[in-house]
N, C-alpha and C. Protein backbone atom coordinates (compact mmCIF):
# COMPACT_ATOMS: atom_id res chain seq x y z
N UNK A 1 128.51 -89.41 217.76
CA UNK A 1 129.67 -88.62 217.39
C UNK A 1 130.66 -89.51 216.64
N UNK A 2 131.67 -88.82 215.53
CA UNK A 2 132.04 -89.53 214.68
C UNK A 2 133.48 -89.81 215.99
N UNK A 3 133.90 -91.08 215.59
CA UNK A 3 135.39 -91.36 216.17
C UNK A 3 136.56 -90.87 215.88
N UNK A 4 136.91 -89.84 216.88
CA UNK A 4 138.22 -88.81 216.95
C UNK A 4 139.30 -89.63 216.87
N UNK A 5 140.73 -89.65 215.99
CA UNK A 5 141.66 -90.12 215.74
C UNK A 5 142.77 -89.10 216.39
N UNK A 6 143.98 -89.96 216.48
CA UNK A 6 145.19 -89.89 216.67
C UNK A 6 145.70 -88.89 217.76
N UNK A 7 146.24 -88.24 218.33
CA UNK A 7 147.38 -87.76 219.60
C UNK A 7 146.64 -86.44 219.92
N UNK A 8 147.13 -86.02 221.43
CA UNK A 8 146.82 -84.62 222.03
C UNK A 8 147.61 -84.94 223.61
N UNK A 9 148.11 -83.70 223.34
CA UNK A 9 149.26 -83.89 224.91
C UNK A 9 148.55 -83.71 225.93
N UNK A 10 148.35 -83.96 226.86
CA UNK A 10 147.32 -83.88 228.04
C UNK A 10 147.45 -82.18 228.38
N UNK A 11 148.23 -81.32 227.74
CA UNK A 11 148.75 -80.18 228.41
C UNK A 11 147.46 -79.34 227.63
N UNK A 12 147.07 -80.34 226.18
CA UNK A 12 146.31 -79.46 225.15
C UNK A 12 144.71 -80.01 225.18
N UNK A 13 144.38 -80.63 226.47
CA UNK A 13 143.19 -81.36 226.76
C UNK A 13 142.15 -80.35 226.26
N UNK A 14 142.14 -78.94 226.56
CA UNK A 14 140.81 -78.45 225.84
C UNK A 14 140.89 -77.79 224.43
N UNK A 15 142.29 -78.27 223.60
CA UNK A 15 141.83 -78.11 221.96
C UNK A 15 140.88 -79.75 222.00
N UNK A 16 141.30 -80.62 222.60
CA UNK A 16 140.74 -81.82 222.09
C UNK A 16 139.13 -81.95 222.07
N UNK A 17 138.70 -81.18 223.54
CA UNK A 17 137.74 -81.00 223.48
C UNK A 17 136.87 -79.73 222.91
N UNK A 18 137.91 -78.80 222.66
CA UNK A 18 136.95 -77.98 221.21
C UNK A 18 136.47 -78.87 220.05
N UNK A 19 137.81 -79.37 219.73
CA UNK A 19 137.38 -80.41 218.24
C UNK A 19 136.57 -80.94 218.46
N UNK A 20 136.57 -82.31 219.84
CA UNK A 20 134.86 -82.93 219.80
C UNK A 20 133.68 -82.08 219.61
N UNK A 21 133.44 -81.01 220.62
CA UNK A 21 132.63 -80.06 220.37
C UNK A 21 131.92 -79.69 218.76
N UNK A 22 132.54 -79.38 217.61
CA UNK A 22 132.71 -79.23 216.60
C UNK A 22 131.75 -80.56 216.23
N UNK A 23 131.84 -81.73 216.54
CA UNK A 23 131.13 -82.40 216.24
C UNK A 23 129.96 -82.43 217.07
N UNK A 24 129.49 -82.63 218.28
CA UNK A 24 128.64 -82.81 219.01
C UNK A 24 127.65 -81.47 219.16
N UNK A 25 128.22 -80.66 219.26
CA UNK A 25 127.77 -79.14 219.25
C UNK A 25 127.70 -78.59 218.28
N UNK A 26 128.28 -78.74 216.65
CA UNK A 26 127.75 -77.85 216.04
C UNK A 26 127.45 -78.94 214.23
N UNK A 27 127.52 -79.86 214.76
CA UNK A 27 127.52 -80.40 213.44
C UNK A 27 128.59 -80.66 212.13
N UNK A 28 129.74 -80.71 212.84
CA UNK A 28 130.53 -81.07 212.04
C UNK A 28 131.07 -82.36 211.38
N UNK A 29 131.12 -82.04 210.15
CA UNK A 29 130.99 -82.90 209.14
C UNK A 29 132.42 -83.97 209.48
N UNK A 30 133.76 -83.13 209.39
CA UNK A 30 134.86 -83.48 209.13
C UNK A 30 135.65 -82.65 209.39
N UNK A 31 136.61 -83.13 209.76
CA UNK A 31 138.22 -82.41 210.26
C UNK A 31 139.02 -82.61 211.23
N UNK A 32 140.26 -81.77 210.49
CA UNK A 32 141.52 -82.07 211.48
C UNK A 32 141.78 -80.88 212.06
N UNK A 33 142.92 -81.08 212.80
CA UNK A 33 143.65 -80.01 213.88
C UNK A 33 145.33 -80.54 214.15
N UNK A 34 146.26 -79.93 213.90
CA UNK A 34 147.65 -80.11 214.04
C UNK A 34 147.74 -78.84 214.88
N UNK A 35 148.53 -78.99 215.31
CA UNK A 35 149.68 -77.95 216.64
C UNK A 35 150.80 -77.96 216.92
N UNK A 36 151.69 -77.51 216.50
CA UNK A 36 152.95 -78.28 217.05
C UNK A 36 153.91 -76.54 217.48
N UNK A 37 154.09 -77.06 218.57
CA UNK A 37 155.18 -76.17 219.82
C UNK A 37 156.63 -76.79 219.72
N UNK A 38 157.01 -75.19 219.42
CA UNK A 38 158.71 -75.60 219.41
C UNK A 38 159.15 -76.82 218.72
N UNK A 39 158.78 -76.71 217.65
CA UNK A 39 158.81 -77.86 216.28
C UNK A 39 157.94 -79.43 217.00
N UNK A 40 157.36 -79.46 217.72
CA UNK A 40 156.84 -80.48 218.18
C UNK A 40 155.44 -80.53 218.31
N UNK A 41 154.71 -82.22 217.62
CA UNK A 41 153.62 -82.03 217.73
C UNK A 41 152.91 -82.45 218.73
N UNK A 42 151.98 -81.33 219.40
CA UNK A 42 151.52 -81.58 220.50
C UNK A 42 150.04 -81.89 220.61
N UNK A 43 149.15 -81.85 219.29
CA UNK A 43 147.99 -82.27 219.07
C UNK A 43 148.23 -82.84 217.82
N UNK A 44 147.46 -83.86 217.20
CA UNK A 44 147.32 -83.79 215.70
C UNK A 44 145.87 -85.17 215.64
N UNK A 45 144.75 -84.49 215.78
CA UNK A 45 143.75 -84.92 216.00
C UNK A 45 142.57 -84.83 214.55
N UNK A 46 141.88 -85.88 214.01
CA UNK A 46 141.27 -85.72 212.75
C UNK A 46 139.78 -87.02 212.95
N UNK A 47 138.79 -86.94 212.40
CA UNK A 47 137.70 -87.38 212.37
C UNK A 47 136.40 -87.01 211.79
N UNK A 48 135.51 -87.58 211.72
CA UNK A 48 134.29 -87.44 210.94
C UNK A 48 134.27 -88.39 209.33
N UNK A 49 133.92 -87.72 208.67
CA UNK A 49 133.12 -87.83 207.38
C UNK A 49 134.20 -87.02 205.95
N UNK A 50 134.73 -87.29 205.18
CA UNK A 50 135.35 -86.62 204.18
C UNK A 50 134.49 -86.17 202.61
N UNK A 51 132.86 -86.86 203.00
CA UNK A 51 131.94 -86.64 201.94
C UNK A 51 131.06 -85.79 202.93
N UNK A 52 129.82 -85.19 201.86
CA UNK A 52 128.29 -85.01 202.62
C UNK A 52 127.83 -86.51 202.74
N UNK A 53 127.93 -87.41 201.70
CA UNK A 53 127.44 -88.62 201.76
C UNK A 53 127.62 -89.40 203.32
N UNK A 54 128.96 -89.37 203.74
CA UNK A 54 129.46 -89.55 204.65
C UNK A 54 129.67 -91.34 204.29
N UNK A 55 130.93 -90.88 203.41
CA UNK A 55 130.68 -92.44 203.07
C UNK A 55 132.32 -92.69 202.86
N UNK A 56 133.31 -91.66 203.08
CA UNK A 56 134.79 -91.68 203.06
C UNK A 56 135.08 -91.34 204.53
N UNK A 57 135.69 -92.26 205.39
CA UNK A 57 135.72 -91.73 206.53
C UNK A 57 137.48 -90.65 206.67
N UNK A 58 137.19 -89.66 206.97
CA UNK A 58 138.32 -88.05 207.48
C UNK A 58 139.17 -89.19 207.46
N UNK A 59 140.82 -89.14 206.98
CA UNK A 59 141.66 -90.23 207.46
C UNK A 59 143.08 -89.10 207.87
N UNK A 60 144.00 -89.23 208.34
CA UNK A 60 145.07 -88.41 208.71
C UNK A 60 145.32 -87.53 207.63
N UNK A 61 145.42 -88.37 206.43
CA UNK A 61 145.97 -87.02 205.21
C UNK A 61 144.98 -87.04 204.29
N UNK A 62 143.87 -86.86 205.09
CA UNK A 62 142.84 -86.19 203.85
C UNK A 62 143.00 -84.90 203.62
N UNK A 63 142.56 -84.74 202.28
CA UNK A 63 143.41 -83.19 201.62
C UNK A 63 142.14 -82.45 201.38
N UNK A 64 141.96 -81.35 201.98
CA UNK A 64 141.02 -80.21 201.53
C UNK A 64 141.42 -79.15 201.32
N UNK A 65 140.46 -77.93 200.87
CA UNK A 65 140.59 -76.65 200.78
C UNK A 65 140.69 -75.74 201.96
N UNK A 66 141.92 -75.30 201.85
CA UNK A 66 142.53 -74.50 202.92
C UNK A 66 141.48 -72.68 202.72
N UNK A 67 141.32 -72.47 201.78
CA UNK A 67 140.51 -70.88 201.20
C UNK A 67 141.14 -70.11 201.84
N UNK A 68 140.57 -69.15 202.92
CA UNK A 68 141.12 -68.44 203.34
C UNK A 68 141.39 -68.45 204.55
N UNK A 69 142.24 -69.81 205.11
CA UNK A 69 142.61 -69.47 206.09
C UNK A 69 143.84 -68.81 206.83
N UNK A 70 144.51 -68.46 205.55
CA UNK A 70 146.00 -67.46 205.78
C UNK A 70 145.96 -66.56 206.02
N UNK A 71 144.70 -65.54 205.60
CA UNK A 71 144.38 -64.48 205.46
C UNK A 71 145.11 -63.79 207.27
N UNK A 72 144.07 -64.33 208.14
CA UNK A 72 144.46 -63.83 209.26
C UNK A 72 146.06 -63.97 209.44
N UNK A 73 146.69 -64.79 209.66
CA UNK A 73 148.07 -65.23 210.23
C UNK A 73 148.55 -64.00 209.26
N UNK A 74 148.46 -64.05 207.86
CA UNK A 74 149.26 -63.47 207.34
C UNK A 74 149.32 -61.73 207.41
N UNK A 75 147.74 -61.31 207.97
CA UNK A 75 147.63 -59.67 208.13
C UNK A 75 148.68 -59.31 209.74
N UNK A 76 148.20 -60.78 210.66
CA UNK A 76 148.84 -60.37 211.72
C UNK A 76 150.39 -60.29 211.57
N UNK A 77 150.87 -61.30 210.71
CA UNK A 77 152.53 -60.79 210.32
C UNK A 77 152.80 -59.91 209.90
N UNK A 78 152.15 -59.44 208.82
CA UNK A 78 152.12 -57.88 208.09
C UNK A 78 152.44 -57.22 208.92
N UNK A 79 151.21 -56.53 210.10
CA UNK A 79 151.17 -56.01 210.97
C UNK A 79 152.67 -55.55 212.43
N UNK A 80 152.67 -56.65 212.76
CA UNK A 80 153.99 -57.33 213.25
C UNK A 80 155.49 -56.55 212.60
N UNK A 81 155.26 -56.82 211.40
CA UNK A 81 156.78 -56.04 210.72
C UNK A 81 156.07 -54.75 210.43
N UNK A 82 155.30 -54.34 210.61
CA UNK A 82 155.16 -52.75 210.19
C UNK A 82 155.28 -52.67 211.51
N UNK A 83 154.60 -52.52 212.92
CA UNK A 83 154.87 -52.14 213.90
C UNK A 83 156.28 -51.92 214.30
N UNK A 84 157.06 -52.76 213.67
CA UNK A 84 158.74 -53.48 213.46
C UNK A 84 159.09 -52.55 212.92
N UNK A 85 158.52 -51.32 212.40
CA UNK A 85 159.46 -50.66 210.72
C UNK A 85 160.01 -51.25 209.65
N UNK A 86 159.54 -52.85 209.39
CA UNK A 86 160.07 -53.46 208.58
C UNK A 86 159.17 -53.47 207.01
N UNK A 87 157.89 -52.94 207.59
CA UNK A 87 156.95 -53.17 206.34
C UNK A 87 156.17 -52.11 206.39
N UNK A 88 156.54 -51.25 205.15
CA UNK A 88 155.18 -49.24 205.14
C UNK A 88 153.73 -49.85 204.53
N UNK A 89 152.91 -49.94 205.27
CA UNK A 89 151.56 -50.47 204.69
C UNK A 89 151.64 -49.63 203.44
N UNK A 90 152.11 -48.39 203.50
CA UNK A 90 151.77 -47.26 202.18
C UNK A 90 152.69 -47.06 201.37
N UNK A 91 153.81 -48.51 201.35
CA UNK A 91 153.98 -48.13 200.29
C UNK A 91 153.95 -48.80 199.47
N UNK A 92 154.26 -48.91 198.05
CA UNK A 92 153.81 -49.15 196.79
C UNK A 92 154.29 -50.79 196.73
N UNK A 93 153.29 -51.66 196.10
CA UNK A 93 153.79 -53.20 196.64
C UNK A 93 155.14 -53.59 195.33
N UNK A 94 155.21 -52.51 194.79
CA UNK A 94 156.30 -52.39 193.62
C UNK A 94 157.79 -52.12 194.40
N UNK A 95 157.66 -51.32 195.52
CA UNK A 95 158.73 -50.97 196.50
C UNK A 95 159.54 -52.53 197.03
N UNK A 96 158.75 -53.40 197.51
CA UNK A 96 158.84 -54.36 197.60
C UNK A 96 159.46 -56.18 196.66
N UNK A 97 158.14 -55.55 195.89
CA UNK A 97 158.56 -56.56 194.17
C UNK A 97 158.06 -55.60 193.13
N UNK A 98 159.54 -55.44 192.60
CA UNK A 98 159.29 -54.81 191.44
C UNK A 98 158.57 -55.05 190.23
N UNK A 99 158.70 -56.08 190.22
CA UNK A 99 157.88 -56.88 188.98
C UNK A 99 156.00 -56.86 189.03
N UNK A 100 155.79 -56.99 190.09
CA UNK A 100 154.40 -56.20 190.38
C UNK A 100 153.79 -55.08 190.01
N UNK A 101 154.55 -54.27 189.87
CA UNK A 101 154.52 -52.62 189.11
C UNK A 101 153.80 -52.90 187.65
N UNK A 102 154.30 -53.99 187.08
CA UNK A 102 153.75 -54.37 185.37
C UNK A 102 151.50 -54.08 185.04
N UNK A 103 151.78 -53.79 183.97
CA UNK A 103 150.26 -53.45 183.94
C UNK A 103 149.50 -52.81 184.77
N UNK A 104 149.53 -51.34 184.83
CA UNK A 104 148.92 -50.75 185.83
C UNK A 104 148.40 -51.25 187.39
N UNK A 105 149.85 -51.71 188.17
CA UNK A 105 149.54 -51.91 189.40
C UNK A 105 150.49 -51.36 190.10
N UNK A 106 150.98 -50.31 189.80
CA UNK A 106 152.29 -49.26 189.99
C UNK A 106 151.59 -48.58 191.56
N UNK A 107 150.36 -48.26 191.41
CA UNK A 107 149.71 -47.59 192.22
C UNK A 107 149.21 -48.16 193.27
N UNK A 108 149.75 -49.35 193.53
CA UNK A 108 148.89 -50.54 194.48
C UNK A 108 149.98 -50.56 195.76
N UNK A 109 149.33 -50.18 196.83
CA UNK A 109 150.17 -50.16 198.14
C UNK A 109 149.44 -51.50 199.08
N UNK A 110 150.81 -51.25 199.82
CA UNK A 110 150.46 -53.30 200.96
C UNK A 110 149.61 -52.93 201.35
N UNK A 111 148.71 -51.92 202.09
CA UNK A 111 147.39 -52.38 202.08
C UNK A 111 146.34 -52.44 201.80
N UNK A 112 146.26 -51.69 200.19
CA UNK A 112 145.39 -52.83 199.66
C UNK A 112 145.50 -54.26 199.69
N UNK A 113 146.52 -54.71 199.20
CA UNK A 113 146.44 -56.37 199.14
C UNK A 113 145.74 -56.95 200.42
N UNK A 114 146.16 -56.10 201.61
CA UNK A 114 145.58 -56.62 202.75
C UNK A 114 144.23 -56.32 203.06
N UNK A 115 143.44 -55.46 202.30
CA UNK A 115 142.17 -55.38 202.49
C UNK A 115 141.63 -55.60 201.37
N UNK A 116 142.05 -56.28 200.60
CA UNK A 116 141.62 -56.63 199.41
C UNK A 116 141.06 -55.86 198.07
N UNK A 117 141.69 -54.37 198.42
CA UNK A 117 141.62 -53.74 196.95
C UNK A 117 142.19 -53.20 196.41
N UNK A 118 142.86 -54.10 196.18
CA UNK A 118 144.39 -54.07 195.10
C UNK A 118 144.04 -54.28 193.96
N UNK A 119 143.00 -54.72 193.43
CA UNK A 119 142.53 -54.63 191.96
C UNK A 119 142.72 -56.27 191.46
N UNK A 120 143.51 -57.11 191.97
CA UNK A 120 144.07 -58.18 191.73
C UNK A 120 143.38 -59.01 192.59
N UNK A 121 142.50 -59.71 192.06
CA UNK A 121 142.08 -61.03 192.61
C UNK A 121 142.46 -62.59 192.29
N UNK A 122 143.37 -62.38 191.35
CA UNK A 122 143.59 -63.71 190.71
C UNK A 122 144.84 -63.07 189.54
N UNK A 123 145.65 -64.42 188.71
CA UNK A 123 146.10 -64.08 187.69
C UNK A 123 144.70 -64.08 186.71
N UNK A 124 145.13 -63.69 185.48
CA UNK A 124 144.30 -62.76 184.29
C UNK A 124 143.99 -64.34 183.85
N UNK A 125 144.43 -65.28 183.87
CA UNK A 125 144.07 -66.50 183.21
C UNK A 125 144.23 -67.88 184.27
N UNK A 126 143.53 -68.34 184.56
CA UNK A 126 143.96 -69.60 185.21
C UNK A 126 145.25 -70.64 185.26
N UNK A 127 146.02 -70.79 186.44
CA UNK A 127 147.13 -71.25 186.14
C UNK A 127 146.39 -73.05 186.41
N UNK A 128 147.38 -74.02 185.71
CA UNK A 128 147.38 -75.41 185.81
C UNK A 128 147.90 -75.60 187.58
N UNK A 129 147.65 -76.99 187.94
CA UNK A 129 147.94 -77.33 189.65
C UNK A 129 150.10 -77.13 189.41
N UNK A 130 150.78 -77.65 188.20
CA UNK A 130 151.59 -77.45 188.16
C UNK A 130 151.94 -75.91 188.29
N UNK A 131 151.38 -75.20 187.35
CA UNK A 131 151.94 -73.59 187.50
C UNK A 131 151.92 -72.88 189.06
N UNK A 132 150.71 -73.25 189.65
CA UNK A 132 150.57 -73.07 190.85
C UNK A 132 151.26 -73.63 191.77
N UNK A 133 152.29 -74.52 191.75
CA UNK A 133 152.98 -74.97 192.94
C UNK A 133 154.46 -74.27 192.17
N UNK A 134 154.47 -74.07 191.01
CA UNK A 134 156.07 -73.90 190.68
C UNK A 134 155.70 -72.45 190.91
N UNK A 135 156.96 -71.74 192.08
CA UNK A 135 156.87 -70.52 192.82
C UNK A 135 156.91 -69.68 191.60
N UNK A 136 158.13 -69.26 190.77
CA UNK A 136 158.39 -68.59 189.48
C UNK A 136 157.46 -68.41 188.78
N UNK A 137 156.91 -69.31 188.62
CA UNK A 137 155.67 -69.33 187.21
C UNK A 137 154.42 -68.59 188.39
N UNK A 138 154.16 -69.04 188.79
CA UNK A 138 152.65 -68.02 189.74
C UNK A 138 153.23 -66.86 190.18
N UNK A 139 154.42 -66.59 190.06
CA UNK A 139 154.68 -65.02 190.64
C UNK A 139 154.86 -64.52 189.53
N UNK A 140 155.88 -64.94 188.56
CA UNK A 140 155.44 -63.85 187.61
C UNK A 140 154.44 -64.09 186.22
N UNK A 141 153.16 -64.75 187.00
CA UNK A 141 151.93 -64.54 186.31
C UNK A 141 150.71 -63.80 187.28
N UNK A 142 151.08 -63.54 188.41
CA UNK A 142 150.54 -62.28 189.41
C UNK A 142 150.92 -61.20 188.84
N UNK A 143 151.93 -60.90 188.78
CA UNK A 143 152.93 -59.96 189.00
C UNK A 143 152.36 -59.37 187.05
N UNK A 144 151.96 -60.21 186.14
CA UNK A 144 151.92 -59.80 184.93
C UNK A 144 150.66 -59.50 184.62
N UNK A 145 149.59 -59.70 185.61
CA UNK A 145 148.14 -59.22 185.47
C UNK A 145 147.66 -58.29 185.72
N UNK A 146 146.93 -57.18 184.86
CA UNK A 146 146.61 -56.25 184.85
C UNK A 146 145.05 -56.25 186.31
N UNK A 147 145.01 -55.04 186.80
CA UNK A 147 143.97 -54.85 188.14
C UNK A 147 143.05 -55.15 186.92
N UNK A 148 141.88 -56.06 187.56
CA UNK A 148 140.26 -56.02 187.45
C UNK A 148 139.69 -54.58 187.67
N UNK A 149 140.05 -54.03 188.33
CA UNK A 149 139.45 -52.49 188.63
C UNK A 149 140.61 -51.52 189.37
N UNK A 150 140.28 -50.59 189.17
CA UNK A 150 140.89 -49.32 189.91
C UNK A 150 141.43 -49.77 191.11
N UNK A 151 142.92 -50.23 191.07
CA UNK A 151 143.20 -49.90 192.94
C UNK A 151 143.10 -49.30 193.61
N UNK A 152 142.33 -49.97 194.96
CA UNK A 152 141.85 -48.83 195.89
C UNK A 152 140.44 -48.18 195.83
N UNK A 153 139.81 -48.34 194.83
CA UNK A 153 138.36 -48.55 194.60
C UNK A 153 137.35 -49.34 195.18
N UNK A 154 137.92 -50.50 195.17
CA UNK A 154 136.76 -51.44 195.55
C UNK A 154 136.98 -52.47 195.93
N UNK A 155 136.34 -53.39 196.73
CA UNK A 155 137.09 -54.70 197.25
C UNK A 155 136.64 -55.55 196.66
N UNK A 156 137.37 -56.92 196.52
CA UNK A 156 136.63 -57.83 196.06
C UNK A 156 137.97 -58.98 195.60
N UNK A 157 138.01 -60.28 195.71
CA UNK A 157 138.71 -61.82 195.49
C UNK A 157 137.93 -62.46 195.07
């Protein structure tokens, strides 16, 4: 088993031992785990391999692809403020941000986006790592892309 790095509060003894698990039990290559309660971190545990080669060893701030792991957190917040009355799954994601409405996506309600057929899988052109971190520029190059298909038709990212 590869050598597990850095902290876990004795309170969080069996995330530590999920993570080993992950290695011993299922073959894992590489990774971390952070936790932190009431702004405090109470695990922040990382190890393995950062190649297939296995020739960069996982180090605290090795940087990978997150994909889709927002997806959940973010349906359960959704969820959360609609139960709240704070958010109408049905209504129009233009109700919300207006600027979204541009190029036939007038017709696109929050949940499509949340089930993914909102027509919009991407902006219409690839943004640079800069465009993508500057908030303005990736919103209103979402917001200016016409649906791939019919909202509400069909799923697909």
């Amino acid at each position: 088993m590869p050598q597990i790095h850095g902290h876990c509060d004795d309170r969080f003894a069996g995330v530590r031992a999920a993570f080993e698990e992950n290695f011993t039990e299922r073959g894992e290559l590489g990774a971390a785990v952070t936790v932190l309660v009431g702004g405090a971190t109470v695990v922040d545990l990382w190890g393995g391999w950062a190649d297939a080669a296995r020739t960069r060893p996982w180090e605290r701030d090795t940087l990978v692809n997150v994909w889709s792991t927002g997806k959940g957190p973010t349906a359960l917040c959704a969820h959360v403020l609609a139960d709240r009355g704070l958010l109408d799954l049905d209504a129009p994601v233009a109700h919300y941000w207006p600027e979204f409405a541009a190029n036939g996506k007038e017709s696109v309600l929050v949940r499509h986006l949340l089930s993914h057929r909102s027509g919009v899988a991407g902006p219409d052109t690839q943004l640079t790592l800069e465009e993508l971190y500057d908030w303005e520029t990736a919103c209103a190059r979402l917001a200016a892309t016409a649906p791939w298909w019919e909202p509400g038709t069909r799923s697909g990212y």
